[in-house]
Protein backbone atom coordinates (compact mmCIF):
# COMPACT_ATOMS: atom_id res chain seq x y z
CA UNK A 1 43.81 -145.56 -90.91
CA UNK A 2 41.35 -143.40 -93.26
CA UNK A 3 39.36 -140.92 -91.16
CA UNK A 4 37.44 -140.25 -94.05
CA UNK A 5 36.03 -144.24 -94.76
CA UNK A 6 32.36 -143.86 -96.00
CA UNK A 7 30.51 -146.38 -93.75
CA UNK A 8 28.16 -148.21 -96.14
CA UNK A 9 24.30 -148.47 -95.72
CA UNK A 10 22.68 -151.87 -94.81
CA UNK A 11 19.77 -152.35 -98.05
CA UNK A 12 16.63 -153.55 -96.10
CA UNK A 13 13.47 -154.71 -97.62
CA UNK A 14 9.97 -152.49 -98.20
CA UNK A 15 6.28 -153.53 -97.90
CA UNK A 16 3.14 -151.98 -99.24
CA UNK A 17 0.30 -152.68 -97.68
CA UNK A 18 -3.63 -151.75 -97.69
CA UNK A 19 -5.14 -149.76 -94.74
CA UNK A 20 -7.99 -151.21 -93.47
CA UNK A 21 -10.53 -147.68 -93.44
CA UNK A 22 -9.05 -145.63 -95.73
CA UNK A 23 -7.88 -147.97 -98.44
CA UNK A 24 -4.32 -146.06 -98.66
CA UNK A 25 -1.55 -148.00 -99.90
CA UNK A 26 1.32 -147.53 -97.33
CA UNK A 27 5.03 -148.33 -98.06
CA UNK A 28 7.01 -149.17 -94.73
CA UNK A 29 10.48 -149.78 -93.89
CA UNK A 30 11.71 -151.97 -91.11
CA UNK A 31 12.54 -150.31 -87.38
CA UNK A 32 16.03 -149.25 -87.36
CA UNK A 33 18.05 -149.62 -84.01
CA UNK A 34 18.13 -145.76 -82.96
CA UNK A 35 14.19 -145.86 -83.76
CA UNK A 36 14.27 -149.25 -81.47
CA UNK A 37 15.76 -147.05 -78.96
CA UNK A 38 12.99 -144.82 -79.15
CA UNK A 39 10.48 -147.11 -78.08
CA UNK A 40 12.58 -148.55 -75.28
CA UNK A 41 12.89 -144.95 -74.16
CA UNK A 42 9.32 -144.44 -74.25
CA UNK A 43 8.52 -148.03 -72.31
CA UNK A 44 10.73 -146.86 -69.64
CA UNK A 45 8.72 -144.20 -69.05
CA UNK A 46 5.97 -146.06 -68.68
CA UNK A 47 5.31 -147.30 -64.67
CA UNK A 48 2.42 -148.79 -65.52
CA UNK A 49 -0.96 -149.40 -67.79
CA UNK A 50 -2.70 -147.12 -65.23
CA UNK A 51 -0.14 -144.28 -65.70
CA UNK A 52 -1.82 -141.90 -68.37
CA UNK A 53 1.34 -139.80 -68.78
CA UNK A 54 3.35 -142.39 -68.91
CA UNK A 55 1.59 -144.37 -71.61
CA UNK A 56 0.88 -141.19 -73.36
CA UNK A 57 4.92 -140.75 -73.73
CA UNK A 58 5.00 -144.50 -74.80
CA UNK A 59 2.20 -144.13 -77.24
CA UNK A 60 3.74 -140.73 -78.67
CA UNK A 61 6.99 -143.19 -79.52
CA UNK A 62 5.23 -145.58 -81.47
CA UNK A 63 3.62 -143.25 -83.46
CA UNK A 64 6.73 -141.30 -83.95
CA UNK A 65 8.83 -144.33 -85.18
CA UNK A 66 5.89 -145.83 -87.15
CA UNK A 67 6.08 -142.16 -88.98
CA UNK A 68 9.79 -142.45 -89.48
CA UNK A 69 9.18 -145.82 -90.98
CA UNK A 70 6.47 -144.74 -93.71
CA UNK A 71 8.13 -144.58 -97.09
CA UNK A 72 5.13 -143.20 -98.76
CA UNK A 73 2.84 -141.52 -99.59
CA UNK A 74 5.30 -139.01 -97.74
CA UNK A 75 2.33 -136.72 -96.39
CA UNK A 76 0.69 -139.04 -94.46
CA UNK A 77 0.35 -138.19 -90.89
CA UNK A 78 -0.17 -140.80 -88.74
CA UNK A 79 -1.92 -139.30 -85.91
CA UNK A 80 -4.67 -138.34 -88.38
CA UNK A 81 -5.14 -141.90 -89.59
CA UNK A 82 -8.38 -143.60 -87.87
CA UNK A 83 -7.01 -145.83 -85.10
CA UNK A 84 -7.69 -149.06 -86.67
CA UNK A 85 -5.71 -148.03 -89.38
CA UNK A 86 -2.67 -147.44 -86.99
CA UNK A 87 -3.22 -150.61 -85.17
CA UNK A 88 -2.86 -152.38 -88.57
CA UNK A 89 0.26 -150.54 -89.87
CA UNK A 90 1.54 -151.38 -86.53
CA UNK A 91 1.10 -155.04 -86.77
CA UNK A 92 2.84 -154.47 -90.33
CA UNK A 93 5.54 -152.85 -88.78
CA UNK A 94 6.21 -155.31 -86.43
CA UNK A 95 6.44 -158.01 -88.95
CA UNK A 96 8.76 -156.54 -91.28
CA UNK A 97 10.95 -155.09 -88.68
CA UNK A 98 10.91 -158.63 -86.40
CA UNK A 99 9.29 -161.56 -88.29
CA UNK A 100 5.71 -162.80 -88.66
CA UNK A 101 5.86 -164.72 -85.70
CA UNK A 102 4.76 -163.45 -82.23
CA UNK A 103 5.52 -165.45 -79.03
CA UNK A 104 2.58 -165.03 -76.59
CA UNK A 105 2.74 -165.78 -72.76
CA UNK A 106 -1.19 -166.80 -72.16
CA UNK A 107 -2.38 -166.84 -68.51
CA UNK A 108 -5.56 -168.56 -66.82
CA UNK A 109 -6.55 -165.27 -64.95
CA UNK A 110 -8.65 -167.43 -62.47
CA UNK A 111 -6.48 -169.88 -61.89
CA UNK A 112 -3.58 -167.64 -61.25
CA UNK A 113 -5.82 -165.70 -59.13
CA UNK A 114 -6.91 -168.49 -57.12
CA UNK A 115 -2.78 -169.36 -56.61
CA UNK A 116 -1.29 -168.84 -52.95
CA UNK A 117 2.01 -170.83 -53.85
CA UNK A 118 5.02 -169.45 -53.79
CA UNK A 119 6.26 -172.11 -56.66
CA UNK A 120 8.02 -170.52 -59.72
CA UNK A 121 6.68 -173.13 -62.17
CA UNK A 122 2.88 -172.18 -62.69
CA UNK A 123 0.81 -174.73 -64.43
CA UNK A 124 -1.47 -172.09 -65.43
CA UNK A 125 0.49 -170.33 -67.82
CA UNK A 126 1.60 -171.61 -71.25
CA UNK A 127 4.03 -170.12 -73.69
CA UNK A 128 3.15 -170.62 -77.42
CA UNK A 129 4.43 -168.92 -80.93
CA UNK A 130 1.68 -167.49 -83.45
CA UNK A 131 2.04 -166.34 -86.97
CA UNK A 132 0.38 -162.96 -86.32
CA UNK A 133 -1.87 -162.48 -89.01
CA UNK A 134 -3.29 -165.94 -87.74
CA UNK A 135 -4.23 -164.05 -84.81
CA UNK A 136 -6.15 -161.19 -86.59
CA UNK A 137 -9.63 -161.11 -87.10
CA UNK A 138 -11.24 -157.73 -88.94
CA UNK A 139 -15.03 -157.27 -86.91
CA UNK A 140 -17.52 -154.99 -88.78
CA UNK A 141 -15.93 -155.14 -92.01
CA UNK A 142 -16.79 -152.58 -94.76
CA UNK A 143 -19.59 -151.71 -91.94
CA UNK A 144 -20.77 -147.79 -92.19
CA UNK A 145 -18.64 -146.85 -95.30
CA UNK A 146 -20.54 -143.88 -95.77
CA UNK A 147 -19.80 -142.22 -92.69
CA UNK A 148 -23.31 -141.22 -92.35
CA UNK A 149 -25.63 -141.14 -89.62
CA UNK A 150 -29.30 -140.28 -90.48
CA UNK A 151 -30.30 -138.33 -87.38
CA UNK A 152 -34.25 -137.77 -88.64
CA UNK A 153 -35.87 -137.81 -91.90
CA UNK A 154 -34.34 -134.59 -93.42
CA UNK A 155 -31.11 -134.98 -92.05
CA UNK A 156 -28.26 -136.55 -90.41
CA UNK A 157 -24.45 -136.25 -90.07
CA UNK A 158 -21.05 -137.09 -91.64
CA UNK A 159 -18.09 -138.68 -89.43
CA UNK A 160 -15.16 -139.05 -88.86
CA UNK A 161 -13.31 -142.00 -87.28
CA UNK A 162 -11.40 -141.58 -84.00
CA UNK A 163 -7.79 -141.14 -84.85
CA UNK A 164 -4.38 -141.31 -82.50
CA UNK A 165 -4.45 -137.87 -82.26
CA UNK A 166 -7.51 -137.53 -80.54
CA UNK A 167 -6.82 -139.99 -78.05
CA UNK A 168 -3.70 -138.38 -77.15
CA UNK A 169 -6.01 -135.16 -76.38
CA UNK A 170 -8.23 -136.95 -74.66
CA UNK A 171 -4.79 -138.66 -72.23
CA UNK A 172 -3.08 -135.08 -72.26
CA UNK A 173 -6.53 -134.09 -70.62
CA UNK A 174 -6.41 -136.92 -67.97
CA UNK A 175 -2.80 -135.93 -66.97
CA UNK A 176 -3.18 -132.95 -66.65
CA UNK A 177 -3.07 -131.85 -62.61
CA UNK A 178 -4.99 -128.78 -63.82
CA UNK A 179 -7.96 -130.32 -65.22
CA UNK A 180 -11.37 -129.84 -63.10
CA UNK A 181 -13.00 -132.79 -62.79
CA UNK A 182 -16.07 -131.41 -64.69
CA UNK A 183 -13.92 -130.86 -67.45
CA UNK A 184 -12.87 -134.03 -67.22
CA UNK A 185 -16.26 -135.87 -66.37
CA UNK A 186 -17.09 -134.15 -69.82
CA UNK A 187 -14.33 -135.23 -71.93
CA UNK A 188 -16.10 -138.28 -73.58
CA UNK A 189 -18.56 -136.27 -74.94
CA UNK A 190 -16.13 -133.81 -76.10
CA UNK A 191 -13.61 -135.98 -78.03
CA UNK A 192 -17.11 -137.42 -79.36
CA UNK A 193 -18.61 -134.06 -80.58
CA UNK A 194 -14.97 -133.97 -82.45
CA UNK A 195 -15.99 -136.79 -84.95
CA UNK A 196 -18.62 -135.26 -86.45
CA UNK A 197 -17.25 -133.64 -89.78
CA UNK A 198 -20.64 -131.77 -91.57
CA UNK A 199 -24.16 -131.79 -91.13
CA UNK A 200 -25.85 -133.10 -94.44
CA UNK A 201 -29.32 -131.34 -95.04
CA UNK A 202 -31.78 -132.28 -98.33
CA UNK A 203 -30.30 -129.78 -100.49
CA UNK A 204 -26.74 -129.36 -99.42
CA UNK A 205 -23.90 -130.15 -96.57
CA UNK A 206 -22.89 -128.05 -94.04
CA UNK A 207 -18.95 -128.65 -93.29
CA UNK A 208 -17.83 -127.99 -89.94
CA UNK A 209 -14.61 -126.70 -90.09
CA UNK A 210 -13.47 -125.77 -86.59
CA UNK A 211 -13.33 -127.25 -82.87
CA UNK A 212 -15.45 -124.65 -82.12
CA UNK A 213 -18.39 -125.29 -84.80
CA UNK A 214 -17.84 -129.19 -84.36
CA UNK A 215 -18.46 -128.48 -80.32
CA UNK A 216 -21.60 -126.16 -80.79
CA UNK A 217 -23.20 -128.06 -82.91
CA UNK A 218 -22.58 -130.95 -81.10
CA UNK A 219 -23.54 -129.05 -78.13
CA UNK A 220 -27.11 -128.07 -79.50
CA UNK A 221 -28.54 -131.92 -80.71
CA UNK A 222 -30.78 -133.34 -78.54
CA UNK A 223 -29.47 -135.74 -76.18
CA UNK A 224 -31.09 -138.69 -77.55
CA UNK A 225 -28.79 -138.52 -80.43
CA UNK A 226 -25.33 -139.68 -78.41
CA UNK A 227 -26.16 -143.42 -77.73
CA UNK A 228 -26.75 -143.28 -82.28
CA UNK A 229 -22.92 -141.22 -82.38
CA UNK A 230 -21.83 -144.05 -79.52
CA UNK A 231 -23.01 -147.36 -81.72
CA UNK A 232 -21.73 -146.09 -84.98
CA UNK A 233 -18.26 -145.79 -83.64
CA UNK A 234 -18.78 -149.32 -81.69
CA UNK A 235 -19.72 -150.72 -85.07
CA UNK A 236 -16.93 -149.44 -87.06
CA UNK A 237 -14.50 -151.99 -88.98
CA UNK A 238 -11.20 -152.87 -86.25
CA UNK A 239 -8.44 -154.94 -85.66
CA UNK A 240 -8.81 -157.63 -83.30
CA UNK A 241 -5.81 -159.89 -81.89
CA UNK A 242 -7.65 -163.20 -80.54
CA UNK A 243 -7.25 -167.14 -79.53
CA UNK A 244 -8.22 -169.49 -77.41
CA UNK A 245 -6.86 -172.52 -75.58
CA UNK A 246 -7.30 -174.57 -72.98
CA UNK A 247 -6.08 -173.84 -69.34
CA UNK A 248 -3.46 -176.86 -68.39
CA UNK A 249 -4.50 -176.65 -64.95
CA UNK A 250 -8.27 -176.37 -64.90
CA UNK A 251 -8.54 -177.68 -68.13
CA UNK A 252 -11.86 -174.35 -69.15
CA UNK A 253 -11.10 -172.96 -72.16
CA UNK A 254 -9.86 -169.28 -72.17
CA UNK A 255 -10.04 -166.75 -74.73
CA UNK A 256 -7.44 -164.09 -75.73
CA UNK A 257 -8.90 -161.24 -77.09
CA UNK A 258 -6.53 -157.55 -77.61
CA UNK A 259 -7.67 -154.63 -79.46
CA UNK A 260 -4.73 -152.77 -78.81
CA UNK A 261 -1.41 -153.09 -81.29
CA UNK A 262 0.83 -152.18 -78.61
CA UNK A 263 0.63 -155.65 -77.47
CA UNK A 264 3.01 -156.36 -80.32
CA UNK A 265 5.81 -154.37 -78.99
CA UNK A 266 5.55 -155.87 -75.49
CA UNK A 267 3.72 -152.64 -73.93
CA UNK A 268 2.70 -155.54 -71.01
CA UNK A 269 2.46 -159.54 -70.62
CA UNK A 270 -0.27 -161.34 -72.20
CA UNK A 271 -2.60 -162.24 -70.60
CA UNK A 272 -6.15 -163.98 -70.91
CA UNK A 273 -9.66 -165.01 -69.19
């Protein structure tokens, strides 16, 4: 037997594909099985959707294997990328690494809730196969491009989009047994004050380079000001997994509708109302 027999490399396919916000062209390759392990390492750890640690772990293993998978550009960093952005290269992932067809387990909530049987067949749930990109509908597209909000007639402010990385902050905060709950109470507004890259005056633009700068300026707008921060980042372009059906039972129509990308590696059942 040869100890030294090179064991040859499986050739798997590539796909380049557009990011929805920033317009990059991203290269991925398909999930490998120690990567696969990854993620079922990080799903164990997860108890439940209510468990922030535990879906912070779970959340820090996607991201980690959807870097490992990014052929180029090579200095992207994912947890910089604005969330929609990772919720698409996600959904690319997924279909290069398992197939563009999703199998979706779609329950009547009020039916089901409604059932006091102990019967294993439920009439009320259906099992159906998708082609994903079916599924996907882009809201606000090419809304707010600029990144600007006009704040009053002489000036206004840049953003940025939430990224990964922020909400990981903002979970880390929420686990954390040492957090007061005015610091978390707060924490909204503090992730918020986070997106707000310069201040843009008539004659020039004011970067704001540090957590620190971003937080006092943030710190010394007037109030009224939030709810204009809030809808801009509620009318931002994102990635919406939706469908609807009709309920076998009770015969209403129900309506699928996920924003979240981990749906497509099975974080929890679907489910609909």
């Amino acid at each position: 037997m040869d100890i030294n027999l090179e064991i040859p490399s499986i050739p798997y396919e590539t796909s380049t594909v557009k990011t929805i916000r920033t317009k990059k062209l991203v290269t991925l390759r398909p999930i490998l099985v120690k990567e696969e392990k990854i993620l079922l390492m990080g799903k164990d750890r997860l108890d439940d959707e209510n468990d922030k640690q535990g879906l912070s772990e779970w959340l820090k293993s996607i991201l980690q294997v959807l870097q490992a998978c990014i052929v180029s550009p090579s200095d992207i960093k994912v947890q910089n990328l604005p969330s929609v952005d990772v919720n698409f290269l996600v959904k690319e992932l997924r279909k290069i690494s398992k197939g563009e067809v999703i199998n979706l387990v779609l329950t009547c909530i009020p039916c089901r809730d409604e059932d006091k049987t102990a019967d294993k067949i439920k009439p009320y749930i259906i099992r159906k196969k998708f082609n994903i990109d079916d599924l996907i509908v882009i809201e606000n597209k090419d809304n707010n491009a600029k990144n600007i909000i006009k704040l009053e007639e002489n000036y206004g402010i840049e953003i940025s989009d939430y990224t990964m990385g922020m909400l990981l902050e903002y979970l880390k905060m929420l686990e954390d047994p040492d957090s007061s709950s005015n610091e978390i109470s707060t924490l909204d507004l503090d992730i918020l004050s986070q997106t707000i890259k310069a201040v843009v005056l008539p004659d020039k633009r004011v970067e704001l380079n540090t957590k620190e700068d971003r937080q006092k300026f943030f710190d010394s707008l007037p109030s009224k000001y939030i709810q204009k921060i809030k809808e801009y980042h509620n009318g931002i372009e994102r990635m919406v997994l939706t469908t609807e059906w009709n309920c076998p039972k009770c015969g209403e129509k129900r309506v699928l509708r996920e924003v979240d990308a981990l749906r497509f590696f099975g974080l929890t059942s679907t489910t609909a109302t």
